[in-house]
PDB file of N, CA and C in Angstrom:
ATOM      1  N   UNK A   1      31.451  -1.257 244.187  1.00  0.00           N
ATOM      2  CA  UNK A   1      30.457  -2.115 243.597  1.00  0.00           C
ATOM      3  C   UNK A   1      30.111  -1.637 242.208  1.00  0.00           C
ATOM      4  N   UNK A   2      29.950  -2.513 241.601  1.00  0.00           N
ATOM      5  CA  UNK A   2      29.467  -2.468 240.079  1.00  0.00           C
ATOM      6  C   UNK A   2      27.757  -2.556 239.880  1.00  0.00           C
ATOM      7  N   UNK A   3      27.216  -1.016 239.118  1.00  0.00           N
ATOM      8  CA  UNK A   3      25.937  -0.600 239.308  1.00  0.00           C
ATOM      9  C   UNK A   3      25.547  -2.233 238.077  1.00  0.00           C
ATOM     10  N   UNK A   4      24.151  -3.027 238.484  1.00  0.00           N
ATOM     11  CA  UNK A   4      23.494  -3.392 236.738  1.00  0.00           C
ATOM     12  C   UNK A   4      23.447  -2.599 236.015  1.00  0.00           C
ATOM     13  N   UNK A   5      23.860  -3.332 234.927  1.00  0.00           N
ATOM     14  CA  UNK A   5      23.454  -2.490 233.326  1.00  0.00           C
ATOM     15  C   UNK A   5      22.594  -2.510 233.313  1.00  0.00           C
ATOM     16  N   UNK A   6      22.022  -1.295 232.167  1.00  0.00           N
ATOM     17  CA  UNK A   6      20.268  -1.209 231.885  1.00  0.00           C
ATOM     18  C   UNK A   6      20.456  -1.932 230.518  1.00  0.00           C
ATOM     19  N   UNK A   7      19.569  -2.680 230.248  1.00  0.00           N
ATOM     20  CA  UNK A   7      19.662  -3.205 228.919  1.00  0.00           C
ATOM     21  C   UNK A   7      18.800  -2.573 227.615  1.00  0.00           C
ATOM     22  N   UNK A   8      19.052  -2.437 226.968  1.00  0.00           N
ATOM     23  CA  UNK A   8      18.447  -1.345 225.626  1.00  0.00           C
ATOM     24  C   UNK A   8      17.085  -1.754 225.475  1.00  0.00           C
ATOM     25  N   UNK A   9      16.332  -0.863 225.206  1.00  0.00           N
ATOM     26  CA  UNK A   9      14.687  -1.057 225.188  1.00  0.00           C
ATOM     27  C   UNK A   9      13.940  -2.063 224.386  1.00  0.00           C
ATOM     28  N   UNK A  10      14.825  -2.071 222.737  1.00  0.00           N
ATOM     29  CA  UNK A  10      14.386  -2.737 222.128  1.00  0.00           C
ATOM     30  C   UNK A  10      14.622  -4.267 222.567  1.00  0.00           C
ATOM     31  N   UNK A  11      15.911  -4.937 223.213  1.00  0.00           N
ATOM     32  CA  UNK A  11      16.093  -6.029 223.801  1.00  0.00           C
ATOM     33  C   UNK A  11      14.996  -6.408 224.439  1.00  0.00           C
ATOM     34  N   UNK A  12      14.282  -5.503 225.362  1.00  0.00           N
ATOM     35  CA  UNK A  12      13.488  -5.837 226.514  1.00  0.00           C
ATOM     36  C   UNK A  12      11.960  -6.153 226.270  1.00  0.00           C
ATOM     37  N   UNK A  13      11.954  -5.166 224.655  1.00  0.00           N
ATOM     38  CA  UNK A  13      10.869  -5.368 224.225  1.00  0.00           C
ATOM     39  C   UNK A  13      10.302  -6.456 223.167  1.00  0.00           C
ATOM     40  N   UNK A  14      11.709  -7.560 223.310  1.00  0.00           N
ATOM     41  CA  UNK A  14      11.044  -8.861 222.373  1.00  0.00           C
ATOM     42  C   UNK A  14      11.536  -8.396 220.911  1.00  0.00           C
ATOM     43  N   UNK A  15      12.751  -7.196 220.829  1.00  0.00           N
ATOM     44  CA  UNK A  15      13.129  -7.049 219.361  1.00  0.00           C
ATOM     45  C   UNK A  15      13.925  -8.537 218.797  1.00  0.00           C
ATOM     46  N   UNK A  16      14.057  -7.951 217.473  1.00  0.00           N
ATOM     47  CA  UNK A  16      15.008  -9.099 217.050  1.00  0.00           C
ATOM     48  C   UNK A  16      16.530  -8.795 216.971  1.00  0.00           C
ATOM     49  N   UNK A  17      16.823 -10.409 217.374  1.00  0.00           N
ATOM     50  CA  UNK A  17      18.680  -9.723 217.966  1.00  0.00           C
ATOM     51  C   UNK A  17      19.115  -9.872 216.543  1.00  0.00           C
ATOM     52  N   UNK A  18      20.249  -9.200 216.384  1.00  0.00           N
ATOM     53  CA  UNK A  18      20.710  -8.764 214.621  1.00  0.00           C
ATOM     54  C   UNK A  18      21.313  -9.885 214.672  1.00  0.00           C
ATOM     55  N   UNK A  19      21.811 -10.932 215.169  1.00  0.00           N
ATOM     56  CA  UNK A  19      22.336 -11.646 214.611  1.00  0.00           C
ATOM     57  C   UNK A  19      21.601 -13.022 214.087  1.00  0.00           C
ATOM     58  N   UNK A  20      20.263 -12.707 214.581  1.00  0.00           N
ATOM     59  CA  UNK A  20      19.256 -14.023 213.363  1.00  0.00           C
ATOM     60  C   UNK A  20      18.689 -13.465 212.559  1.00  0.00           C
ATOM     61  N   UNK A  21      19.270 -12.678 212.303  1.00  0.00           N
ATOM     62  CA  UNK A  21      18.741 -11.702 210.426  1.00  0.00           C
ATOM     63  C   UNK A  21      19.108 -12.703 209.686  1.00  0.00           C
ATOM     64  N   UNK A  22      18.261 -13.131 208.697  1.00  0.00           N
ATOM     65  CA  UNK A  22      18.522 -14.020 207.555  1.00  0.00           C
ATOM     66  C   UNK A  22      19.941 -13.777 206.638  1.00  0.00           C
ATOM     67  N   UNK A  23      20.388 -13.965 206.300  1.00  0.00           N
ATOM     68  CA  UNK A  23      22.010 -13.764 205.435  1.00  0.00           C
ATOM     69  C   UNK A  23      21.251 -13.000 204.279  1.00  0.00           C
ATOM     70  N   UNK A  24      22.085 -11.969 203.808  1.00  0.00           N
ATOM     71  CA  UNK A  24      21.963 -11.732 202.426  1.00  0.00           C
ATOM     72  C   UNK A  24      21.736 -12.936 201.621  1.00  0.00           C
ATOM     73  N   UNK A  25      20.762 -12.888 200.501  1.00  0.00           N
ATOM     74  CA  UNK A  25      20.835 -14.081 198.914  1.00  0.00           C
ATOM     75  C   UNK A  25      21.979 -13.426 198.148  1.00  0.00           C
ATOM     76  N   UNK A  26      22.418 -14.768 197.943  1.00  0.00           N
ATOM     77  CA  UNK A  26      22.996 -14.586 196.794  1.00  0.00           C
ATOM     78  C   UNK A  26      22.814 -13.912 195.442  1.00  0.00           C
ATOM     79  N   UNK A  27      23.723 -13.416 194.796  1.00  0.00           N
ATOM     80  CA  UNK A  27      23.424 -12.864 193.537  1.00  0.00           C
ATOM     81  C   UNK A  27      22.651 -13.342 192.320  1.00  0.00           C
ATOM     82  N   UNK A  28      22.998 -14.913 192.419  1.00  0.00           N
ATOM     83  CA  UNK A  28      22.415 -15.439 191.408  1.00  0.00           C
ATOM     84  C   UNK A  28      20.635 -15.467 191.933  1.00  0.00           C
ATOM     85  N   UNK A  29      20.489 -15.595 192.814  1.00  0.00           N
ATOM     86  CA  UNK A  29      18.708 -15.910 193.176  1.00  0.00           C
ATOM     87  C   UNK A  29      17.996 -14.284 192.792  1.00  0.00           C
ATOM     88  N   UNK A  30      18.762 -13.576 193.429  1.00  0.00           N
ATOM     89  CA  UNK A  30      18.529 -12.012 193.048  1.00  0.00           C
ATOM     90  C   UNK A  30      18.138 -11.660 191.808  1.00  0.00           C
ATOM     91  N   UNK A  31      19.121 -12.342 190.861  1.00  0.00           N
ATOM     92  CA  UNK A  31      19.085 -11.651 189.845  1.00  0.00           C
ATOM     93  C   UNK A  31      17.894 -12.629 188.779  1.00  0.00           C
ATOM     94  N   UNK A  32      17.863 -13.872 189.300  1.00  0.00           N
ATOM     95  CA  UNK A  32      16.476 -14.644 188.648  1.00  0.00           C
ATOM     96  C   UNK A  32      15.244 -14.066 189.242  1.00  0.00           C
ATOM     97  N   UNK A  33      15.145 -13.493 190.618  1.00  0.00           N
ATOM     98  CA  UNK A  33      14.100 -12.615 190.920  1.00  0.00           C
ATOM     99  C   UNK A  33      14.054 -11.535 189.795  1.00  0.00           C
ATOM    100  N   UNK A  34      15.402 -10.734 189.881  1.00  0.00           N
ATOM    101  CA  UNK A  34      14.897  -9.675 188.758  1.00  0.00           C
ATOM    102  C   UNK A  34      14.738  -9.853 187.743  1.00  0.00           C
ATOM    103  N   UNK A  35      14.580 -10.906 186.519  1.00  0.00           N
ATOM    104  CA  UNK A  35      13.860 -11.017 185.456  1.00  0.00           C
ATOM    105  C   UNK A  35      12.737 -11.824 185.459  1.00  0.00           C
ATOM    106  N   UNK A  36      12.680 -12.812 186.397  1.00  0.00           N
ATOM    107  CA  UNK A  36      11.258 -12.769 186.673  1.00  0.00           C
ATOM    108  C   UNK A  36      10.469 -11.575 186.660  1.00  0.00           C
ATOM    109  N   UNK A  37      10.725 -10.792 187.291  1.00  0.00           N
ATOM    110  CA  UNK A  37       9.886  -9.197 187.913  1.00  0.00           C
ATOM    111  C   UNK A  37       9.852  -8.568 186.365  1.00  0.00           C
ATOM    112  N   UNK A  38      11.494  -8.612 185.490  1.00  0.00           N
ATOM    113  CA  UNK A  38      11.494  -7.822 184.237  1.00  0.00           C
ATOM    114  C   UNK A  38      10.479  -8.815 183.004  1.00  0.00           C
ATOM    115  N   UNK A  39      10.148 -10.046 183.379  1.00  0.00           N
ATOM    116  CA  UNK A  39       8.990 -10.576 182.402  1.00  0.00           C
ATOM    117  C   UNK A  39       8.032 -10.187 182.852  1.00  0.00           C
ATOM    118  N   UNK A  40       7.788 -10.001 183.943  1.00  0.00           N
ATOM    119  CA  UNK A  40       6.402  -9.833 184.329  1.00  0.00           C
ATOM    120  C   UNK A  40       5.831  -8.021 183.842  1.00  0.00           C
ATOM    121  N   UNK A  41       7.133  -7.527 183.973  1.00  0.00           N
ATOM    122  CA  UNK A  41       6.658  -6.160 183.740  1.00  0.00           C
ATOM    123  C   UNK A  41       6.723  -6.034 182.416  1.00  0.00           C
ATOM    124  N   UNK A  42       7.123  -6.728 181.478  1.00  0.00           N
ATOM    125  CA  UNK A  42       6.946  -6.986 180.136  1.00  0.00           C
ATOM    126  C   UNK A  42       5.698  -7.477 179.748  1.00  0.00           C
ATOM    127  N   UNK A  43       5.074  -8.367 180.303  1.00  0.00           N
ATOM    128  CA  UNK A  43       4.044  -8.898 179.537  1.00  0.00           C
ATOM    129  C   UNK A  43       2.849  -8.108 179.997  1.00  0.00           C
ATOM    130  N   UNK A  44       3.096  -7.011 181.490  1.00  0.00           N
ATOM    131  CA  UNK A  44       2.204  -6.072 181.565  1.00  0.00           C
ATOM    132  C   UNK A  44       1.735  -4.987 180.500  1.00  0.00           C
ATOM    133  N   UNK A  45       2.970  -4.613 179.931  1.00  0.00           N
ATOM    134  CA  UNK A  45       3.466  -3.665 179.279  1.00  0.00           C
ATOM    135  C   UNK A  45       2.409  -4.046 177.606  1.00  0.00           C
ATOM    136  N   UNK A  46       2.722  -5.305 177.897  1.00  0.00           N
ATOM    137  CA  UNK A  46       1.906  -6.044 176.374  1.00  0.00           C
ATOM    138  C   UNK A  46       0.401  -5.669 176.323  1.00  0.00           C
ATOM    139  N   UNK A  47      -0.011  -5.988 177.731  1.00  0.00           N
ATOM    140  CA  UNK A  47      -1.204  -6.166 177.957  1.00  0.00           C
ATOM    141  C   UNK A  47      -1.973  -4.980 177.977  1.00  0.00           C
ATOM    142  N   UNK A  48      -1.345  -3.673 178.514  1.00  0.00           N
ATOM    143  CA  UNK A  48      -1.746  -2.254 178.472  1.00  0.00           C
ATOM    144  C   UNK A  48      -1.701  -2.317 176.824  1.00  0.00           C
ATOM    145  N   UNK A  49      -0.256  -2.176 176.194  1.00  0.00           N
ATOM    146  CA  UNK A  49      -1.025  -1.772 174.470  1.00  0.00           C
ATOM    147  C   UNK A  49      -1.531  -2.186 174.223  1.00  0.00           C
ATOM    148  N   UNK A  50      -2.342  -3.948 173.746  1.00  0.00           N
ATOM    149  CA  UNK A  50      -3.114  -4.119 173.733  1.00  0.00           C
ATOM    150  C   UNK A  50      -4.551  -3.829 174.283  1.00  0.00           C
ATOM    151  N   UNK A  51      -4.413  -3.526 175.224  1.00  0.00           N
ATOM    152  CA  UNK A  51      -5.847  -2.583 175.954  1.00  0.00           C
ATOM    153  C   UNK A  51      -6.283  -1.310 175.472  1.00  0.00           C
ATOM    154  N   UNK A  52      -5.141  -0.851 175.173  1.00  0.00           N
ATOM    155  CA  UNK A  52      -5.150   0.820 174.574  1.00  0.00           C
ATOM    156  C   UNK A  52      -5.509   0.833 172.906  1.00  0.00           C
ATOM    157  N   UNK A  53      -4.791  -0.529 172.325  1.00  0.00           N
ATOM    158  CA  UNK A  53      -5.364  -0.445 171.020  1.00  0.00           C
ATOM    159  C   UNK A  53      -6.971  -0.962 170.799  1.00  0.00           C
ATOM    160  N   UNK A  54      -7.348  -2.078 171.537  1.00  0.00           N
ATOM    161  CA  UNK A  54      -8.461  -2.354 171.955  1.00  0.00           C
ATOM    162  C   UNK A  54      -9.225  -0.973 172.197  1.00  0.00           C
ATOM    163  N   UNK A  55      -9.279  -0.182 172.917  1.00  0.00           N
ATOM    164  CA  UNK A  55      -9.763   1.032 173.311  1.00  0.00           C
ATOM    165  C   UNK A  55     -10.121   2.112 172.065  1.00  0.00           C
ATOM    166  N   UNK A  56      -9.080   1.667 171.309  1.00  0.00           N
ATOM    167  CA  UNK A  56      -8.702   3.093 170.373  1.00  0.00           C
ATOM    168  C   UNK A  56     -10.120   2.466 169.147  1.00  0.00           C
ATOM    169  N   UNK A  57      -9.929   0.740 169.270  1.00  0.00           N
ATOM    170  CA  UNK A  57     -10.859   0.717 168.192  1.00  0.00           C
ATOM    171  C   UNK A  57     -12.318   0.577 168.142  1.00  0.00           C
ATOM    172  N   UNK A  58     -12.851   0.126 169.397  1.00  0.00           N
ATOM    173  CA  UNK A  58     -13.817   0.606 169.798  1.00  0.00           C
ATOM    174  C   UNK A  58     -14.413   1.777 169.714  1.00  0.00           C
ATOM    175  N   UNK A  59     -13.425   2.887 170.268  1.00  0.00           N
ATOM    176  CA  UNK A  59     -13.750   4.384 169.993  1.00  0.00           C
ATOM    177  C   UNK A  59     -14.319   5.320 168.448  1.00  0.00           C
ATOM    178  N   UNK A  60     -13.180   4.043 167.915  1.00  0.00           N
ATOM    179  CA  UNK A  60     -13.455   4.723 166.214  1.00  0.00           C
ATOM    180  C   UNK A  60     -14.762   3.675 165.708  1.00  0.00           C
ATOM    181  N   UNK A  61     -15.490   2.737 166.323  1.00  0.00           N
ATOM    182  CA  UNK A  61     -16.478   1.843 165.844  1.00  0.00           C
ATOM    183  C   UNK A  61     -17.573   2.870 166.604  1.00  0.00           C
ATOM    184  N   UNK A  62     -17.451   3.335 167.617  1.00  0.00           N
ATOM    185  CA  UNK A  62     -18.057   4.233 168.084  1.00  0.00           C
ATOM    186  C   UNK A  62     -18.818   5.724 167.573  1.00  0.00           C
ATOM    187  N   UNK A  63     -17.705   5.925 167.035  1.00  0.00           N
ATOM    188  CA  UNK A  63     -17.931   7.354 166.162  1.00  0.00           C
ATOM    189  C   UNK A  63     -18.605   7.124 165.215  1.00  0.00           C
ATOM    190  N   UNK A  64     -18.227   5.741 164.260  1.00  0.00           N
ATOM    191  CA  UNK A  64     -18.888   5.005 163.123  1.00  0.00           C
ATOM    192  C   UNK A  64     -20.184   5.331 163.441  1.00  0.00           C
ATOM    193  N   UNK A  65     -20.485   4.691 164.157  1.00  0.00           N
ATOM    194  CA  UNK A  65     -22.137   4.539 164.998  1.00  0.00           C
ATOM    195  C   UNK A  65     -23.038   5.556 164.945  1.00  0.00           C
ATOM    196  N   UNK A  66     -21.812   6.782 165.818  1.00  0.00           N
ATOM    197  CA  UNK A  66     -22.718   8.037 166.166  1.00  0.00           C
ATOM    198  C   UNK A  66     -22.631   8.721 164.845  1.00  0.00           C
ATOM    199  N   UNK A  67     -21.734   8.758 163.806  1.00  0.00           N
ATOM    200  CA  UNK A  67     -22.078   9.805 162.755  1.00  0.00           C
ATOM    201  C   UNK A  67     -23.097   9.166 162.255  1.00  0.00           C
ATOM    202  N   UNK A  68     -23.353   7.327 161.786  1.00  0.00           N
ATOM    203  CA  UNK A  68     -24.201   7.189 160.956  1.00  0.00           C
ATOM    204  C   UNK A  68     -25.952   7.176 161.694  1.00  0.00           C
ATOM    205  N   UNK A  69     -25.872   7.563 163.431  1.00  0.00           N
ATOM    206  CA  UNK A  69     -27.108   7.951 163.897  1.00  0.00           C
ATOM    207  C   UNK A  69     -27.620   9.344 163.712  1.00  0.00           C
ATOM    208  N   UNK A  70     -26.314  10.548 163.134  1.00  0.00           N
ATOM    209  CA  UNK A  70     -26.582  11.594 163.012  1.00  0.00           C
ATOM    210  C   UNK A  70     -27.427  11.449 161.711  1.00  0.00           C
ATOM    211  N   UNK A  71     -26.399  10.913 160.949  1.00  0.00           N
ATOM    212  CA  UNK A  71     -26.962  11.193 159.314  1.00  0.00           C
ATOM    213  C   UNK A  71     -28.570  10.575 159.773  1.00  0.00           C
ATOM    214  N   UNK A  72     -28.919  10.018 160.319  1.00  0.00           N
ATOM    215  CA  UNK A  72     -30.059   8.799 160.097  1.00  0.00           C
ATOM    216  C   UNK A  72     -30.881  10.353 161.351  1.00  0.00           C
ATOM    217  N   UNK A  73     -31.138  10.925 161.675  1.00  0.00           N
ATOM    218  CA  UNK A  73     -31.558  11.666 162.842  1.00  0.00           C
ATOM    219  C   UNK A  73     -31.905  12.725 161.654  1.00  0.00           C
ATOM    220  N   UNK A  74     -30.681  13.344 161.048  1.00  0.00           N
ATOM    221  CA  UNK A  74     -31.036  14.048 159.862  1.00  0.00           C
ATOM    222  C   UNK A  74     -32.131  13.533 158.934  1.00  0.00           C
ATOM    223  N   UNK A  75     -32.059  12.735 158.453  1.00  0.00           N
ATOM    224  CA  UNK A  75     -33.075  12.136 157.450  1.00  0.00           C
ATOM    225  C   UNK A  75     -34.075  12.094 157.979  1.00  0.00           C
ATOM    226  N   UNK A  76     -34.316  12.065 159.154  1.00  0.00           N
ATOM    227  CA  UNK A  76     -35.550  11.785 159.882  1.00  0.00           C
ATOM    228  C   UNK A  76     -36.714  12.931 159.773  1.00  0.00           C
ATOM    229  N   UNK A  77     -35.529  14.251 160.012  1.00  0.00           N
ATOM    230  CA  UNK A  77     -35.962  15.383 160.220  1.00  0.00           C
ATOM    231  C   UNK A  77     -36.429  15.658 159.307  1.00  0.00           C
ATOM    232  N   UNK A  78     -35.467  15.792 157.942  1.00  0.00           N
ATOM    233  CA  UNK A  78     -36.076  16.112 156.770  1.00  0.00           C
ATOM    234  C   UNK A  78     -37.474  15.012 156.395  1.00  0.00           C
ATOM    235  N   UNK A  79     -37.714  13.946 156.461  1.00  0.00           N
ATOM    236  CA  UNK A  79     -38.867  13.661 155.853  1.00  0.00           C
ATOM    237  C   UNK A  79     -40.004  14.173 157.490  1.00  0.00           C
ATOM    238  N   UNK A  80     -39.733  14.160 157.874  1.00  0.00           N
ATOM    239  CA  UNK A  80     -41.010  14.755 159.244  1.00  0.00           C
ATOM    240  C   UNK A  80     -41.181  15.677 158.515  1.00  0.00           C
ATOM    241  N   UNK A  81     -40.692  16.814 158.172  1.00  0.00           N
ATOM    242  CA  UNK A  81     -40.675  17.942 157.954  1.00  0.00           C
ATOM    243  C   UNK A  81     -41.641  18.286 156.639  1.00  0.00           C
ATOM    244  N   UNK A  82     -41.418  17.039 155.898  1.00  0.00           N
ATOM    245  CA  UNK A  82     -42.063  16.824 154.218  1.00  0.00           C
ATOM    246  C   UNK A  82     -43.157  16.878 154.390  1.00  0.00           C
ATOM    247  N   UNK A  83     -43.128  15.883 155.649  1.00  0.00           N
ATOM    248  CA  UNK A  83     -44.868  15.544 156.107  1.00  0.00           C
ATOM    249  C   UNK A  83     -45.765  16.158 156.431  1.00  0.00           C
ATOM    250  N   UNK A  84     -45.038  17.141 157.235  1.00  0.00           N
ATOM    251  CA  UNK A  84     -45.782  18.498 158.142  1.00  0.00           C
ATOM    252  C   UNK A  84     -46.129  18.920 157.259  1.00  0.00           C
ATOM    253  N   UNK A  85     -45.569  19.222 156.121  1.00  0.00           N
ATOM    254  CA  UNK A  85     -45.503  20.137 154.871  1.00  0.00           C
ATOM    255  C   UNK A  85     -46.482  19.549 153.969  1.00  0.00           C
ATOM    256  N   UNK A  86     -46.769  18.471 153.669  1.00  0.00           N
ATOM    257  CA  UNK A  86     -47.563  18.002 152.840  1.00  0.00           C
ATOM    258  C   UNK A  86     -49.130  17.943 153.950  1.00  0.00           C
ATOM    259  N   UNK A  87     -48.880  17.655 155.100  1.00  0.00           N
ATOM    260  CA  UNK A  87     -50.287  17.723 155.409  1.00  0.00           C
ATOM    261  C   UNK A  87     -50.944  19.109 155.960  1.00  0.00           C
ATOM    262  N   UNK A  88     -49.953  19.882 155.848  1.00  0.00           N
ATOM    263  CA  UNK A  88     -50.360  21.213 155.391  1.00  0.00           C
ATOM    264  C   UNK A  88     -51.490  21.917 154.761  1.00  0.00           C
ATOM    265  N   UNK A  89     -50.708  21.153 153.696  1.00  0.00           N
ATOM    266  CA  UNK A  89     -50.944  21.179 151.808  1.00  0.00           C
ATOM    267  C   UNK A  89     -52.481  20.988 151.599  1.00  0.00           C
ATOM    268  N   UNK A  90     -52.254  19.976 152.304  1.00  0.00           N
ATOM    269  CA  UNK A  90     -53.716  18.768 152.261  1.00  0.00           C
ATOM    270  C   UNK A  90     -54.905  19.400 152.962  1.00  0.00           C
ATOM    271  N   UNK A  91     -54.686  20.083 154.170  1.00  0.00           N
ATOM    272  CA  UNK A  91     -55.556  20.690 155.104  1.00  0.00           C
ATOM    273  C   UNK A  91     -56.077  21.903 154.644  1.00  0.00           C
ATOM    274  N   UNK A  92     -55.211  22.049 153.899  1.00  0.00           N
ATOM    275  CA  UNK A  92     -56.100  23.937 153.341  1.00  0.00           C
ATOM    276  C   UNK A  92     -57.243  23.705 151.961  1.00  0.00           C
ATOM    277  N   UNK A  93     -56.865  21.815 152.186  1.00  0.00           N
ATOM    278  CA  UNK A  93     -58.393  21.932 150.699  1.00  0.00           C
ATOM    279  C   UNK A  93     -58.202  22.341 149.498  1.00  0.00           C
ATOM    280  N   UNK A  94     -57.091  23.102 149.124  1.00  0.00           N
ATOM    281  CA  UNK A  94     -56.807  23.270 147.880  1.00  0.00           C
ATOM    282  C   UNK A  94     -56.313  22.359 147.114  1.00  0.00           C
ATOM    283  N   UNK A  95     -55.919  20.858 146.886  1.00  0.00           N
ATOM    284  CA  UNK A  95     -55.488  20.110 145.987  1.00  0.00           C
ATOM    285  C   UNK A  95     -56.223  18.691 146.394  1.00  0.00           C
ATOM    286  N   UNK A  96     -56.763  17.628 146.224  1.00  0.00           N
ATOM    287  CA  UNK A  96     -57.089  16.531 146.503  1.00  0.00           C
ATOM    288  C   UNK A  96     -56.145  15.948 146.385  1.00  0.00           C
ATOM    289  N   UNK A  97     -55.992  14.577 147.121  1.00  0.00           N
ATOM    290  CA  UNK A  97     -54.596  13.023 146.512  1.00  0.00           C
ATOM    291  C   UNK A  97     -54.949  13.176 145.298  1.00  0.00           C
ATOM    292  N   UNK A  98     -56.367  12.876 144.302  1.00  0.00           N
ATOM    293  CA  UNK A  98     -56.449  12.438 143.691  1.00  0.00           C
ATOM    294  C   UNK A  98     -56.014  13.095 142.372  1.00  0.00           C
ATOM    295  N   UNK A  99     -55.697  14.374 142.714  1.00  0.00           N
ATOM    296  CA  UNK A  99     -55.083  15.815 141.299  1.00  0.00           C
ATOM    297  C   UNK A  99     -54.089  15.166 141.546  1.00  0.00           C
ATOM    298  N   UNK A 100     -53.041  14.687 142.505  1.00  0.00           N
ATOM    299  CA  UNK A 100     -51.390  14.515 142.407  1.00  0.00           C
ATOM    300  C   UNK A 100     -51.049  13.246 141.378  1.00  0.00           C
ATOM    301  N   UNK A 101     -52.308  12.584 141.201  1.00  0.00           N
ATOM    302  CA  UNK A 101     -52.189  10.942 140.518  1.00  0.00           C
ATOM    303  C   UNK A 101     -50.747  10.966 139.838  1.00  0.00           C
ATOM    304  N   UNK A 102     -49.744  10.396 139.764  1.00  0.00           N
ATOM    305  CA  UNK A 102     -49.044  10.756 138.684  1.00  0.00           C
ATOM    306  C   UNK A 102     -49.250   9.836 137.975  1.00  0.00           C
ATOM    307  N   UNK A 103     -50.068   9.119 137.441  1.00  0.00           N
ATOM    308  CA  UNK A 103     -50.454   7.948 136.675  1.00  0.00           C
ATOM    309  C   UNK A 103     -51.778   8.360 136.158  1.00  0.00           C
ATOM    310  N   UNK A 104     -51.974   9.099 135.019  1.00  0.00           N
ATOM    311  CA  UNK A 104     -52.744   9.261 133.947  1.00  0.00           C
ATOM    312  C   UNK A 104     -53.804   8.619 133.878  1.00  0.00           C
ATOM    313  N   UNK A 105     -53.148   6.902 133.701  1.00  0.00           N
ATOM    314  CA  UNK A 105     -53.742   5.730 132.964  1.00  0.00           C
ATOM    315  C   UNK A 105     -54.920   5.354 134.111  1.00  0.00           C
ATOM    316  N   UNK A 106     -55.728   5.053 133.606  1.00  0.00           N
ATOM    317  CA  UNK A 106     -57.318   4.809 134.275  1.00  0.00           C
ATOM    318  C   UNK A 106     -56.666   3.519 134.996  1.00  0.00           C
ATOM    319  N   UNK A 107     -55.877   2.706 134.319  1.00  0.00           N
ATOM    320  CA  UNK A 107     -55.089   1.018 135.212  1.00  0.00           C
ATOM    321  C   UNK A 107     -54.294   1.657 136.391  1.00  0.00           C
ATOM    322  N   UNK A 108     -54.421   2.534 136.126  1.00  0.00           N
ATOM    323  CA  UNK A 108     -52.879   2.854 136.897  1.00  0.00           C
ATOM    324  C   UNK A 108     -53.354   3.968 138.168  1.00  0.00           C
ATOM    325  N   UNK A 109     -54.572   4.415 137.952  1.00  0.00           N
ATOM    326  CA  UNK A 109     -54.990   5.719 138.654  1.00  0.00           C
ATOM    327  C   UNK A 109     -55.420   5.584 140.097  1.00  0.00           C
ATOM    328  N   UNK A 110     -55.055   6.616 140.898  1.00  0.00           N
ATOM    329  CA  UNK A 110     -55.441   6.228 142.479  1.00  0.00           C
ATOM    330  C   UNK A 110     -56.814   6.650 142.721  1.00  0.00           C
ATOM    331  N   UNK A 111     -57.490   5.934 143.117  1.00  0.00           N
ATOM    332  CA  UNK A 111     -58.699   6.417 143.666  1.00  0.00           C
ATOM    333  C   UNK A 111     -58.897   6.146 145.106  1.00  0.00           C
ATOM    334  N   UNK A 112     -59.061   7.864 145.684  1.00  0.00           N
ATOM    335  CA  UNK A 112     -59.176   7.746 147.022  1.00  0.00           C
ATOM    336  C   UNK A 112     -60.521   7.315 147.688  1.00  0.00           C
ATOM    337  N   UNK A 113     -60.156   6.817 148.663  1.00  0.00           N
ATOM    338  CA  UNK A 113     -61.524   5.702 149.458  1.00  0.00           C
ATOM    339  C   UNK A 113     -62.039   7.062 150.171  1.00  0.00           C
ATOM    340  N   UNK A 114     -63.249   6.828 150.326  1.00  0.00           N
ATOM    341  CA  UNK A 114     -64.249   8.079 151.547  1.00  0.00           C
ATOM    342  C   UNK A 114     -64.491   7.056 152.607  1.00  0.00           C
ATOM    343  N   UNK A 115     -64.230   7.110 154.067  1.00  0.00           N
ATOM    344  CA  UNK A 115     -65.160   6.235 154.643  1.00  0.00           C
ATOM    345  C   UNK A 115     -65.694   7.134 155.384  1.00  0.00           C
ATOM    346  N   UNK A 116     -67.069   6.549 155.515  1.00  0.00           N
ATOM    347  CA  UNK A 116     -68.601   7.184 156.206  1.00  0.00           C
ATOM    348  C   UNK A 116     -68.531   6.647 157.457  1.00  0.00           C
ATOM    349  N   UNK A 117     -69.108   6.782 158.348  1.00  0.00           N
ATOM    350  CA  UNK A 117     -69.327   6.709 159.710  1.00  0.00           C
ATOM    351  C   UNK A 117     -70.775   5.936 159.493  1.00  0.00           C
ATOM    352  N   UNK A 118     -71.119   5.046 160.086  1.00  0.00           N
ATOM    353  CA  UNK A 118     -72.645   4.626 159.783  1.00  0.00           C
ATOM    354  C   UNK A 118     -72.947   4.570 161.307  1.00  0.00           C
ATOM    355  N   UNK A 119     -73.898   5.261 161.418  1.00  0.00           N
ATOM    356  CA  UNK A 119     -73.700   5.163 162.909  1.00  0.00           C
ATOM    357  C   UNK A 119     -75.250   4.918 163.469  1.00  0.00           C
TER     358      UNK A 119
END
C-alpha cells in the first residue's frame, strides 16, 4: 500500500501557488517607471536647493538684524551711561542747566522753570 502524501505547510496554509504570480513587466513599462521615479527625484533635488538657498538667505537677513540690534544695544548703553553721568553732575549741585546755556543771547537763553508744590 501506498502511505498519503503530506502536503507542504505553506499549501495547507492558504499560501500562494507560484504559478498565479503575476508575469514579469515588460521592459518598456519598467523603464517609464524608472524615469518617472528619475523626474521625480529630480525635481526633489530642485526643491532641497532651493530650500537650502532659501535657508542660507534668511540666515544672512538674520545676522543683518542681529548685528544692527547689537550696534543699536551699544548705543543704548553709551547714552544711558551719559545720563547716569550727567545726572550725577547735576546732583552734586555744583553746576545749574542754566551755566550750560550754550546760547549767550537773552532770545536764545534757557531759563529753567522751579515748580513749587502749593499745597
Amino acid at each position: 500500500q501506498t502511505a498519503p502524501r503530506a502536503l507542504p505547510f505553506s499549501v495547507v496554509a492558504g499560501a500562494e501557488d507560484p504559478r498565479e504570480r503575476p508575469l514579469p513587466r515588460p521592459a518598456a513599462v519598467t523603464a517609464a517607471a524608472f524615469a518617472s521615479l528619475q523626474d521625480t527625484i529630480g525635481q526633489l533635488e530642485d526643491d532641497l536647493r532651493n530650500t537650502k538657498n532659501e535657508m542660507a538667505r534668511h540666515l544672512r537677513e538674520y545676522q543683518d538684524l542681529l548685528n544692527v540690534k547689537m550696534a543699536l544695544d551699544i548705543e543704548i548703553a553709551a547714552y544711558r551711561k551719559l545720563l547716569e553721568g550727567e545726572e550725577t553732575y547735576f546732583s552734586a549741585g555744583s553746576v545749574s542747566p542754566a551755566a550750560l546755556n550754550p546760547f549767550p543771547n537773552a532770545a536764545y537763553s534757557f531759563q529753567p522753570r522751579v515748580f513749587s508744590s502749593s499745597v
